[in-house]
PDB file of N, CA and C in Angstrom:
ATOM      1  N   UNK A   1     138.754  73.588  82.790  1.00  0.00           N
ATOM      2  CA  UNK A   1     139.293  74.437  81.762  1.00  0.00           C
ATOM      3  C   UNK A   1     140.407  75.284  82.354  1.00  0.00           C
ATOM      4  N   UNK A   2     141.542  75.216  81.916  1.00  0.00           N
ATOM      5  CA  UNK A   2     142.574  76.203  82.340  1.00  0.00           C
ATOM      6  C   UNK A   2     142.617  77.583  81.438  1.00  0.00           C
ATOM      7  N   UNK A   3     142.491  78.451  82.259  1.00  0.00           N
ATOM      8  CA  UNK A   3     142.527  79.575  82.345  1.00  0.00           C
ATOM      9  C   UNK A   3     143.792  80.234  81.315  1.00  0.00           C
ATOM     10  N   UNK A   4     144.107  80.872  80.122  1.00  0.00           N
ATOM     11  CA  UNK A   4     145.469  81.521  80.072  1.00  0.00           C
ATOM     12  C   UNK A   4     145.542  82.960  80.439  1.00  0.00           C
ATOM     13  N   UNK A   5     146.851  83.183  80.731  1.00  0.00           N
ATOM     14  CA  UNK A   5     147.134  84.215  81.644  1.00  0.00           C
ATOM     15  C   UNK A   5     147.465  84.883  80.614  1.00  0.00           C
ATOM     16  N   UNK A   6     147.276  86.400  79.917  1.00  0.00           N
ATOM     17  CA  UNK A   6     147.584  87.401  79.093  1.00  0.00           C
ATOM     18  C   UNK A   6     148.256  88.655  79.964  1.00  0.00           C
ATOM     19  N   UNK A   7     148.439  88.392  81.282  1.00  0.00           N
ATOM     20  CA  UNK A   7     148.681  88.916  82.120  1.00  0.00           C
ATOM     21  C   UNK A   7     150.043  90.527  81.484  1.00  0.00           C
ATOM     22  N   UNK A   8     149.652  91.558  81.436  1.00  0.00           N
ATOM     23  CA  UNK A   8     150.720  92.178  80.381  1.00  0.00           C
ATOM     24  C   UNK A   8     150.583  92.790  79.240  1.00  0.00           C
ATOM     25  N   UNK A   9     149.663  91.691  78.588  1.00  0.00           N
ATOM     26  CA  UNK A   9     149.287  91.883  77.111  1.00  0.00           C
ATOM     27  C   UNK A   9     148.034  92.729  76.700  1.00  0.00           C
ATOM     28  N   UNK A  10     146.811  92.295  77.693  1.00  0.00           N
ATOM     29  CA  UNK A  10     145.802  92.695  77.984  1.00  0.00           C
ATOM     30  C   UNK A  10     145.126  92.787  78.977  1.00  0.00           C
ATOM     31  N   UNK A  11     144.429  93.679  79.382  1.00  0.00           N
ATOM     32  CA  UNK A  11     143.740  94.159  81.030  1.00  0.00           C
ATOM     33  C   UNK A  11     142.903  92.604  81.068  1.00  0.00           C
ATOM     34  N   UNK A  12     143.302  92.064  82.295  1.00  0.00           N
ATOM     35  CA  UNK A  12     142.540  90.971  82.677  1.00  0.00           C
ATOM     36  C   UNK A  12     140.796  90.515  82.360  1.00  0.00           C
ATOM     37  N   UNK A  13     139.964  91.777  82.307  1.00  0.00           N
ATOM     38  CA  UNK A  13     138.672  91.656  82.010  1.00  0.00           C
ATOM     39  C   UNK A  13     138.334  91.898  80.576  1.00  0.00           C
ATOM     40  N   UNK A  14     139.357  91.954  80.204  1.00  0.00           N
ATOM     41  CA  UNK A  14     139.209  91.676  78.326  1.00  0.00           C
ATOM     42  C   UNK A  14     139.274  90.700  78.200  1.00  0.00           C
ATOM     43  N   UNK A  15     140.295  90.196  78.741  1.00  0.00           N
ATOM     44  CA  UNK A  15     140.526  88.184  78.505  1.00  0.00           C
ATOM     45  C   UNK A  15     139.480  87.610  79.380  1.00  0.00           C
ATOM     46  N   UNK A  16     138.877  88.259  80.428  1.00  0.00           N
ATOM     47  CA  UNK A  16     137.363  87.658  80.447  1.00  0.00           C
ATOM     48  C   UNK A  16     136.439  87.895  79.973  1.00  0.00           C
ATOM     49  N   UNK A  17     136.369  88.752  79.546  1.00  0.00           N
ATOM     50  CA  UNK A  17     135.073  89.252  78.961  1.00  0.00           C
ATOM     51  C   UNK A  17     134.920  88.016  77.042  1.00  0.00           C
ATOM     52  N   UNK A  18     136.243  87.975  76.688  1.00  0.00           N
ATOM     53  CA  UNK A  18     136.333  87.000  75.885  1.00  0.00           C
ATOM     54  C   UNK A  18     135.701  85.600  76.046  1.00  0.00           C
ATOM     55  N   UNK A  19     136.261  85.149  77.283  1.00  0.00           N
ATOM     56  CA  UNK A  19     135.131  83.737  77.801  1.00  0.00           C
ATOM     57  C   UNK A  19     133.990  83.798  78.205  1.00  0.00           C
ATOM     58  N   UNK A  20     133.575  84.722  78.139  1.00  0.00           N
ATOM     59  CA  UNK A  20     131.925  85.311  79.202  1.00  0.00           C
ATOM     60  C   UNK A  20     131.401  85.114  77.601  1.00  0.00           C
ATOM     61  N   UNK A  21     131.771  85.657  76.560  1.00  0.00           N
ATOM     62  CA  UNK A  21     130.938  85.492  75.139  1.00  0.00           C
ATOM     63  C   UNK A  21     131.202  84.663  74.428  1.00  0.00           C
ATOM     64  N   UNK A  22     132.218  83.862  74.534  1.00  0.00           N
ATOM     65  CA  UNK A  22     132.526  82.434  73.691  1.00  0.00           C
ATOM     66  C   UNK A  22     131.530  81.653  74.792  1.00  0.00           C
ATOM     67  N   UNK A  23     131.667  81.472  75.664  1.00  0.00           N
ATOM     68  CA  UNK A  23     130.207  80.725  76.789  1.00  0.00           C
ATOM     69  C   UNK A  23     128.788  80.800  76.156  1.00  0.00           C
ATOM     70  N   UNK A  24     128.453  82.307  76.370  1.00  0.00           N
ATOM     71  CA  UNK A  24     127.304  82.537  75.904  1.00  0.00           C
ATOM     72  C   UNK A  24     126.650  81.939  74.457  1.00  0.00           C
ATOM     73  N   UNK A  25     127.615  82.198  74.038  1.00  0.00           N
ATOM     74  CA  UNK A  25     127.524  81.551  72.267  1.00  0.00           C
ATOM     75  C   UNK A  25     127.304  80.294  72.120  1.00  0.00           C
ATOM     76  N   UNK A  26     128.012  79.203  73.506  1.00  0.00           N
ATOM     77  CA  UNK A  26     127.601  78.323  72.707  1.00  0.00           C
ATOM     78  C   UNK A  26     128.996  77.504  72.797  1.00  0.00           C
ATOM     79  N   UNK A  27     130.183  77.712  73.020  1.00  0.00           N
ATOM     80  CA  UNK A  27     131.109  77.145  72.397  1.00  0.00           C
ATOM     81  C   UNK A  27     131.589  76.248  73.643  1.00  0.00           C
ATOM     82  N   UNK A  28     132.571  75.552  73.593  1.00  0.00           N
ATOM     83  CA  UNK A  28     132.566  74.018  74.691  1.00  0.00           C
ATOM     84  C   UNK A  28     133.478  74.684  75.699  1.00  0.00           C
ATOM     85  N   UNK A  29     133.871  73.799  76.587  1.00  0.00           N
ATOM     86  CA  UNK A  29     135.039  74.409  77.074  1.00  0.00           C
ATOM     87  C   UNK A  29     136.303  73.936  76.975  1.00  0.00           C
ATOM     88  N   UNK A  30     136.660  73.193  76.067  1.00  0.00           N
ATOM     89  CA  UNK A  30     137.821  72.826  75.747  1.00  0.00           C
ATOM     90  C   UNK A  30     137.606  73.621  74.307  1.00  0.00           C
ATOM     91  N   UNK A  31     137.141  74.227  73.827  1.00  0.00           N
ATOM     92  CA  UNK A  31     137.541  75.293  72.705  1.00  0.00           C
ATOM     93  C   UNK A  31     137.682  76.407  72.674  1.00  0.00           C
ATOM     94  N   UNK A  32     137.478  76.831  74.402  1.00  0.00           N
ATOM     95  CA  UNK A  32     137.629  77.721  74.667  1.00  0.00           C
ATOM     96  C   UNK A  32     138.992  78.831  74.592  1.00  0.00           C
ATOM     97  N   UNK A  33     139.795  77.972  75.142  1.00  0.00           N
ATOM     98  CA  UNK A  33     141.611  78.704  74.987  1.00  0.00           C
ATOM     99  C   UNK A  33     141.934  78.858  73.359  1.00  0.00           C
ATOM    100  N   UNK A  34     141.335  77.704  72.823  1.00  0.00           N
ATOM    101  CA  UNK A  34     141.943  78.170  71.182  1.00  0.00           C
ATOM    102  C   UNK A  34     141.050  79.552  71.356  1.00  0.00           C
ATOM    103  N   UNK A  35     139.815  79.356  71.308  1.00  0.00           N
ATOM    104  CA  UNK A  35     139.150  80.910  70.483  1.00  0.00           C
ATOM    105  C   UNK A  35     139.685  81.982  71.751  1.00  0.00           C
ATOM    106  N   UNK A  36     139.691  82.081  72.608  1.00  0.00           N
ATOM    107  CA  UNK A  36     140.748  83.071  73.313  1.00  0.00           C
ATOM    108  C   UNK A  36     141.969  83.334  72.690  1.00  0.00           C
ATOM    109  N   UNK A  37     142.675  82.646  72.562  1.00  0.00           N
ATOM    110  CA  UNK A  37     144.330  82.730  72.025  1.00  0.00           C
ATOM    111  C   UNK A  37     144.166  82.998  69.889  1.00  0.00           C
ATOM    112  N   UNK A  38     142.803  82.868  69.821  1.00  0.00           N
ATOM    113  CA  UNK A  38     142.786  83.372  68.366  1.00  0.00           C
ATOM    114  C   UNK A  38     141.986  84.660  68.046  1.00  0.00           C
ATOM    115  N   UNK A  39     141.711  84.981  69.286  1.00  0.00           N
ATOM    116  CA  UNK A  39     141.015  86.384  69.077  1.00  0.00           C
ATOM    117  C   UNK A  39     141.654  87.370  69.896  1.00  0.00           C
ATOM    118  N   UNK A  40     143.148  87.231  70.628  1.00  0.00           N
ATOM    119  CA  UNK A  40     143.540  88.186  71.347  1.00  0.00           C
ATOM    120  C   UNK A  40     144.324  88.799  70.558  1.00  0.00           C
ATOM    121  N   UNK A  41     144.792  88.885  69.619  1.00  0.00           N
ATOM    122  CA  UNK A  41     145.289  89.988  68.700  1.00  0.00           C
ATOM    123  C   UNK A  41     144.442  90.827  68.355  1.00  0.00           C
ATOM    124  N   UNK A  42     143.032  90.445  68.264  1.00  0.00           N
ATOM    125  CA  UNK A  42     142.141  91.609  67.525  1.00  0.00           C
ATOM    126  C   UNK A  42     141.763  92.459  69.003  1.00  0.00           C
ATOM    127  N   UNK A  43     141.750  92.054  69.882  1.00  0.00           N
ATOM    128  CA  UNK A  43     141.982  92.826  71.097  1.00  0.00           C
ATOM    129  C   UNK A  43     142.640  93.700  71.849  1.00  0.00           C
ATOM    130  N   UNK A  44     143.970  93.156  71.404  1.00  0.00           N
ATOM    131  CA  UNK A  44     145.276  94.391  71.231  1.00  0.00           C
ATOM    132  C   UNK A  44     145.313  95.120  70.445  1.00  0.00           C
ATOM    133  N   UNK A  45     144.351  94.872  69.146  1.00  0.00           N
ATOM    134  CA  UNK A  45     144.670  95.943  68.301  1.00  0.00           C
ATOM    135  C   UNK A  45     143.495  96.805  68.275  1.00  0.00           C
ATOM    136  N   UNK A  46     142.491  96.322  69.087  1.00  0.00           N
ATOM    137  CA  UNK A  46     141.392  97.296  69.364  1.00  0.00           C
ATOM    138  C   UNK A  46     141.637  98.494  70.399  1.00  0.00           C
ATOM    139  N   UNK A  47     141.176  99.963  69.562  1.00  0.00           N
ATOM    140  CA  UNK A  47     141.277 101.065  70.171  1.00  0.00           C
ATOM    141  C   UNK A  47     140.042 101.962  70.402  1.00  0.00           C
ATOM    142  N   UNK A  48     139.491 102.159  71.778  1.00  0.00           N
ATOM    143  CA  UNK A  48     138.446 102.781  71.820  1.00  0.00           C
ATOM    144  C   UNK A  48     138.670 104.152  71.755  1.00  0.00           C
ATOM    145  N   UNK A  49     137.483 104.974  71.232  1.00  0.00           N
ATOM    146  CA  UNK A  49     138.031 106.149  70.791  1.00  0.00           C
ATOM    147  C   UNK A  49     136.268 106.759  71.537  1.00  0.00           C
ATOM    148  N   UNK A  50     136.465 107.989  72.582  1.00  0.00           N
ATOM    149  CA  UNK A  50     135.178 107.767  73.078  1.00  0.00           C
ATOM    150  C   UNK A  50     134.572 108.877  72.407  1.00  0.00           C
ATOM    151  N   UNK A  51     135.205 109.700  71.502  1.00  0.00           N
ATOM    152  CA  UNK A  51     134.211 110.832  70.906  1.00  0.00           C
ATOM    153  C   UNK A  51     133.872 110.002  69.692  1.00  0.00           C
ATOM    154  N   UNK A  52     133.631 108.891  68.861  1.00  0.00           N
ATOM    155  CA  UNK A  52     133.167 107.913  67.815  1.00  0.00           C
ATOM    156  C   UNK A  52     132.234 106.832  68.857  1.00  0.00           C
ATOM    157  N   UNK A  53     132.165 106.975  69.655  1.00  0.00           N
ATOM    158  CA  UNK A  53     131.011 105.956  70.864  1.00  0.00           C
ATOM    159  C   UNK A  53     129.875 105.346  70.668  1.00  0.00           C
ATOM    160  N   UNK A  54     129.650 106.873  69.410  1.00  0.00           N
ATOM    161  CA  UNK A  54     127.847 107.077  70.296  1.00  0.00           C
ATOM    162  C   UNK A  54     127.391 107.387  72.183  1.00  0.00           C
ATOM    163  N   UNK A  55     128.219 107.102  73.168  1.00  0.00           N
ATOM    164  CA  UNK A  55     127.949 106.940  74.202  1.00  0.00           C
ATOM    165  C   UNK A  55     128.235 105.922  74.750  1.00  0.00           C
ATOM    166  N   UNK A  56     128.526 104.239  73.694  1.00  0.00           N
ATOM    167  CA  UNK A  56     129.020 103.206  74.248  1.00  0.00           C
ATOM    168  C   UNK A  56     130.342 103.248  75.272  1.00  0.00           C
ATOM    169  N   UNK A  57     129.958 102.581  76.090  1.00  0.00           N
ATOM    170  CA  UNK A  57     131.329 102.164  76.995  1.00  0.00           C
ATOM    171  C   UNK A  57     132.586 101.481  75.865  1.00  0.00           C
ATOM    172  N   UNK A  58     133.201 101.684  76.689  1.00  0.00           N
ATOM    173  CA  UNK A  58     134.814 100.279  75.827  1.00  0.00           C
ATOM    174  C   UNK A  58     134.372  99.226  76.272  1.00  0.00           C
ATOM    175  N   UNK A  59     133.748  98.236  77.106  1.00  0.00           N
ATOM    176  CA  UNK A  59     133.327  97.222  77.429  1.00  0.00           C
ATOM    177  C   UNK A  59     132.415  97.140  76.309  1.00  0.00           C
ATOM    178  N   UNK A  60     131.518  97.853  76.233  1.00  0.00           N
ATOM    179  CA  UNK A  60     129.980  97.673  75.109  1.00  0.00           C
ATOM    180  C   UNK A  60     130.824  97.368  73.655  1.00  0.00           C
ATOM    181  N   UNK A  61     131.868  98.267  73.438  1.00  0.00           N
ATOM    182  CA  UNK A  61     132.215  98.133  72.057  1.00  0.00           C
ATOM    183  C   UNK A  61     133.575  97.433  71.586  1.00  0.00           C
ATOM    184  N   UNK A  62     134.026  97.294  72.574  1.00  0.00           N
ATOM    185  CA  UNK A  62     134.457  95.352  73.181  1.00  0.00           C
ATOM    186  C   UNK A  62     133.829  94.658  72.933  1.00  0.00           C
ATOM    187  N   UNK A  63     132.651  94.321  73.607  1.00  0.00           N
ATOM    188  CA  UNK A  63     131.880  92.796  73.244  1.00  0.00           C
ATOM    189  C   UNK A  63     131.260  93.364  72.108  1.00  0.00           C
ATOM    190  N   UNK A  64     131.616  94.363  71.145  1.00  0.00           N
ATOM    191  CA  UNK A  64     131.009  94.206  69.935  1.00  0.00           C
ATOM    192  C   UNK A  64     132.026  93.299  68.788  1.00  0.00           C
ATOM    193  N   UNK A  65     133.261  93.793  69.284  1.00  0.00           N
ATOM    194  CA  UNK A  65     133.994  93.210  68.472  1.00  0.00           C
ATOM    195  C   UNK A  65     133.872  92.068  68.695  1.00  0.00           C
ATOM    196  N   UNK A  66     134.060  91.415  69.886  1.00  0.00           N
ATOM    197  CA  UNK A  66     134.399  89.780  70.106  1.00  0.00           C
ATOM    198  C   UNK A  66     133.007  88.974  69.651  1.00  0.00           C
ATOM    199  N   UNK A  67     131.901  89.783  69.811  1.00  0.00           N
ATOM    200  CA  UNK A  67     130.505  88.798  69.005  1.00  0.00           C
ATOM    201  C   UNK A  67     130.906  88.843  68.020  1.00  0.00           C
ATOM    202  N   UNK A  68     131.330  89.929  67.248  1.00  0.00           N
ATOM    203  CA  UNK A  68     131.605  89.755  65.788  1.00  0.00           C
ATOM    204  C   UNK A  68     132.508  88.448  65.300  1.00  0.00           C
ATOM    205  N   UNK A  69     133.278  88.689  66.112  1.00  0.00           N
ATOM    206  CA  UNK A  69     135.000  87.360  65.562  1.00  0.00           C
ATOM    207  C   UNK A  69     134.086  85.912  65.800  1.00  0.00           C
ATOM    208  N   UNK A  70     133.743  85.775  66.740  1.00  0.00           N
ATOM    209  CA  UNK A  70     133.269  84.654  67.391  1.00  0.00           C
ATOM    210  C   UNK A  70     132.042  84.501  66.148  1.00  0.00           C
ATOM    211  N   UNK A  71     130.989  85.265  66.236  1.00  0.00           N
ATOM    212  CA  UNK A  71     130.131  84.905  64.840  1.00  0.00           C
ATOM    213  C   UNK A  71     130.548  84.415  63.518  1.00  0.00           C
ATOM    214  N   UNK A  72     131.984  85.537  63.347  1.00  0.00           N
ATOM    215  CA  UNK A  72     132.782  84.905  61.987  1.00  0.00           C
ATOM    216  C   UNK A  72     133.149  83.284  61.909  1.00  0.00           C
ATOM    217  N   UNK A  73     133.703  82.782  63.333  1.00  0.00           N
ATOM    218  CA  UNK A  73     134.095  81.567  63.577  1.00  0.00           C
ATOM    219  C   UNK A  73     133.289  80.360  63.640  1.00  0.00           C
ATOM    220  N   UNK A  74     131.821  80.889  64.207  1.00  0.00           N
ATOM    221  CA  UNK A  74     130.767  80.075  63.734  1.00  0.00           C
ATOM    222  C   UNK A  74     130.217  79.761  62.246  1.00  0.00           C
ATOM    223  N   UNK A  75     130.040  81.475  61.552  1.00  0.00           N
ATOM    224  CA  UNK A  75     129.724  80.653  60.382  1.00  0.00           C
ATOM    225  C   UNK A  75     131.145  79.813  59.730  1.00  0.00           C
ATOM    226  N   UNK A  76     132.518  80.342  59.973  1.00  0.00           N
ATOM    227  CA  UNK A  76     133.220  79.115  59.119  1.00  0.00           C
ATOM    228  C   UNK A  76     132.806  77.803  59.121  1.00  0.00           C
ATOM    229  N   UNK A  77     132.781  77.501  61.137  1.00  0.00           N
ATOM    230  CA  UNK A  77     132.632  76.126  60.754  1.00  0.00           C
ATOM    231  C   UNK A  77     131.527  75.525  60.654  1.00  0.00           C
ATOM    232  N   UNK A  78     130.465  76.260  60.237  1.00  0.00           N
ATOM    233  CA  UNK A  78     129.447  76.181  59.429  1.00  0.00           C
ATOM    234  C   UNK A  78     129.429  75.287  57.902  1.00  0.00           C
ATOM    235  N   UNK A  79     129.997  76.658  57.042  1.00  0.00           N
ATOM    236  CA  UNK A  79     130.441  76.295  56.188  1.00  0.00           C
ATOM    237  C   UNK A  79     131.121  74.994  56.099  1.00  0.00           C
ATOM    238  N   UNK A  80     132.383  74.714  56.772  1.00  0.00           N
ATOM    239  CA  UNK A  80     133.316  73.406  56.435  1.00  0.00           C
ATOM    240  C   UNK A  80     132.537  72.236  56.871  1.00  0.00           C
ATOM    241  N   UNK A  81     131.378  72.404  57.912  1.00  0.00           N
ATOM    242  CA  UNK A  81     130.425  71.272  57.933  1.00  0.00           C
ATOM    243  C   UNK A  81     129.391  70.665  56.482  1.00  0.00           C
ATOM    244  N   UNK A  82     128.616  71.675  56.003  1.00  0.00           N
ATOM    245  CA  UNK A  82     127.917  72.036  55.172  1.00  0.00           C
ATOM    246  C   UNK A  82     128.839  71.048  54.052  1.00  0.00           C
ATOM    247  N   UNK A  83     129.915  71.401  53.634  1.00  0.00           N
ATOM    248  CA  UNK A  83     130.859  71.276  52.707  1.00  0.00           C
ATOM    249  C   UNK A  83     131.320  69.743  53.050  1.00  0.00           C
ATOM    250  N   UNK A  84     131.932  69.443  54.370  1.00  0.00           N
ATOM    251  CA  UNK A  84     131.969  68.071  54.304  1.00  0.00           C
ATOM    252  C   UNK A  84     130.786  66.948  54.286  1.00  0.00           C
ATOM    253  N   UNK A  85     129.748  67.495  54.547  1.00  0.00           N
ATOM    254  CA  UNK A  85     128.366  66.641  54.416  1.00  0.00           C
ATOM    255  C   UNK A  85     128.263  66.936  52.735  1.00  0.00           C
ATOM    256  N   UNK A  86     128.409  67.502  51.831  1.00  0.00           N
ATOM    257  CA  UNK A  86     127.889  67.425  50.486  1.00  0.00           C
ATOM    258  C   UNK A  86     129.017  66.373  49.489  1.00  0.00           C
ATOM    259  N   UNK A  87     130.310  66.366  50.168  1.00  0.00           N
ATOM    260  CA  UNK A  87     131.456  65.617  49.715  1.00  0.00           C
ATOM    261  C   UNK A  87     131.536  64.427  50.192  1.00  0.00           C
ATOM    262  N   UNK A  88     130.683  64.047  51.300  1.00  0.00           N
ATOM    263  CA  UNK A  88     129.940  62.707  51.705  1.00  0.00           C
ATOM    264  C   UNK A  88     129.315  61.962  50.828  1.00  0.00           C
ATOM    265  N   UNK A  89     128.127  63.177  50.068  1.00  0.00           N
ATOM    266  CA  UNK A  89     127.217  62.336  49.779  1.00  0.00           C
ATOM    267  C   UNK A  89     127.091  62.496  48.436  1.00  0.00           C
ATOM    268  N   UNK A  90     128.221  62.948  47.792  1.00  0.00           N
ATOM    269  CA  UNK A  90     128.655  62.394  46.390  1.00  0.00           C
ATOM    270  C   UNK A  90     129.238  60.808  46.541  1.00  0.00           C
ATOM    271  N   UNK A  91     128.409  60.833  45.387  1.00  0.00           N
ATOM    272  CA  UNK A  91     129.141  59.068  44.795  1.00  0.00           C
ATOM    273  C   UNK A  91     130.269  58.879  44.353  1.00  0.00           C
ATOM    274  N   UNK A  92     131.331  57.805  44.696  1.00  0.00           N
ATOM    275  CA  UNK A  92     132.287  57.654  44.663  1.00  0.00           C
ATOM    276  C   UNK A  92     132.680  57.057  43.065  1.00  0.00           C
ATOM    277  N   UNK A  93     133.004  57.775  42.336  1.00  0.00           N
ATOM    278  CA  UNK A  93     133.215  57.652  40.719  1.00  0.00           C
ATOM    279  C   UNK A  93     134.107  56.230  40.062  1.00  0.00           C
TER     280      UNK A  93
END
Protein backbone atom coordinates (compact mmCIF):
# COMPACT_ATOMS: atom_id res chain seq x y z
CA UNK A 1 0.00 0.00 0.00
CA UNK A 2 1.51 3.36 -0.79
CA UNK A 3 1.41 5.71 1.63
CA UNK A 4 0.10 9.53 0.51
CA UNK A 5 2.03 12.25 1.69
CA UNK A 6 -0.35 15.31 3.04
CA UNK A 7 2.83 16.52 4.11
CA UNK A 8 1.71 20.56 4.65
CA UNK A 9 -1.83 20.03 4.62
CA UNK A 10 -2.10 18.06 7.72
CA UNK A 11 0.11 17.08 10.85
CA UNK A 12 1.40 13.68 9.78
CA UNK A 13 -0.45 11.67 12.67
CA UNK A 14 -3.78 12.78 11.46
CA UNK A 15 -3.11 11.18 8.15
CA UNK A 16 -2.22 8.27 10.34
CA UNK A 17 -4.39 8.13 12.64
CA UNK A 18 -6.86 8.02 9.47
CA UNK A 19 -5.32 4.52 8.42
CA UNK A 20 -5.02 3.16 11.99
CA UNK A 21 -9.19 3.43 11.82
CA UNK A 22 -9.99 2.65 8.25
CA UNK A 23 -7.71 -0.76 9.31
CA UNK A 24 -9.50 -1.28 12.32
CA UNK A 25 -12.86 -1.09 10.61
CA UNK A 26 -12.33 -3.41 8.38
CA UNK A 27 -11.51 -1.79 5.14
CA UNK A 28 -8.79 -3.46 2.50
CA UNK A 29 -5.77 -1.98 1.69
CA UNK A 30 -6.13 -0.94 -1.59
CA UNK A 31 -9.18 1.22 -0.38
CA UNK A 32 -7.35 2.60 1.75
CA UNK A 33 -5.85 5.94 -0.12
CA UNK A 34 -9.35 6.55 -1.63
CA UNK A 35 -10.95 6.72 2.01
CA UNK A 36 -7.83 8.77 3.15
CA UNK A 37 -7.94 11.22 0.22
CA UNK A 38 -11.91 11.35 0.83
CA UNK A 39 -11.87 12.13 4.31
CA UNK A 40 -8.98 14.66 4.45
CA UNK A 41 -11.01 17.65 3.94
CA UNK A 42 -13.15 16.89 6.90
CA UNK A 43 -9.83 16.93 8.71
CA UNK A 44 -8.73 20.24 7.66
CA UNK A 45 -11.75 21.51 8.47
CA UNK A 46 -11.79 20.02 11.86
CA UNK A 47 -11.17 22.44 14.80
CA UNK A 48 -10.52 21.39 18.29
CA UNK A 49 -11.73 23.69 20.71
CA UNK A 50 -10.48 22.43 24.29
CA UNK A 51 -12.93 24.37 26.59
CA UNK A 52 -16.11 22.22 24.48
CA UNK A 53 -13.82 18.76 25.25
CA UNK A 54 -15.37 17.52 28.02
CA UNK A 55 -11.62 16.71 28.78
CA UNK A 56 -11.14 14.79 25.43
CA UNK A 57 -7.78 15.08 23.81
CA UNK A 58 -7.76 16.36 19.88
CA UNK A 59 -6.61 12.87 19.08
CA UNK A 60 -9.86 11.38 21.08
CA UNK A 61 -12.09 13.83 19.19
CA UNK A 62 -10.25 13.17 16.00
CA UNK A 63 -10.91 9.60 15.91
CA UNK A 64 -14.37 10.66 16.71
CA UNK A 65 -14.81 12.29 13.67
CA UNK A 66 -13.03 9.82 11.36
CA UNK A 67 -15.25 6.69 12.99
CA UNK A 68 -18.00 8.76 12.17
CA UNK A 69 -17.10 9.43 8.17
CA UNK A 70 -15.81 5.98 7.83
CA UNK A 71 -19.22 4.53 9.49
CA UNK A 72 -21.11 6.90 7.05
CA UNK A 73 -19.10 5.12 4.19
CA UNK A 74 -19.93 1.78 5.38
CA UNK A 75 -23.46 2.14 5.69
CA UNK A 76 -23.53 3.69 1.98
CA UNK A 77 -22.08 0.86 0.64
CA UNK A 78 -24.32 -1.01 2.48
CA UNK A 79 -27.10 0.40 1.13
CA UNK A 80 -25.89 0.27 -2.77
CA UNK A 81 -25.30 -3.50 -2.00
CA UNK A 82 -28.72 -4.12 -0.45
CA UNK A 83 -30.14 -2.16 -3.53
CA UNK A 84 -28.18 -3.99 -6.16
CA UNK A 85 -29.15 -7.47 -4.75
CA UNK A 86 -33.05 -6.45 -4.81
CA UNK A 87 -32.63 -5.15 -8.64
CA UNK A 88 -31.13 -8.63 -9.23
CA UNK A 89 -33.79 -10.36 -8.14
CA UNK A 90 -36.57 -8.66 -9.85
CA UNK A 91 -37.84 -10.36 -12.91
CA UNK A 92 -36.95 -9.19 -16.04
CA UNK A 93 -40.42 -7.77 -17.59
Amino acid sequence: MEKLDYDGIVEPWKADLIVARARRMGFRHDEIPDVQQGMILDVMSFRYDAAKSNGAQESTALQSVIDNHLKKMCRTTARYRARVDRLRDEPIP
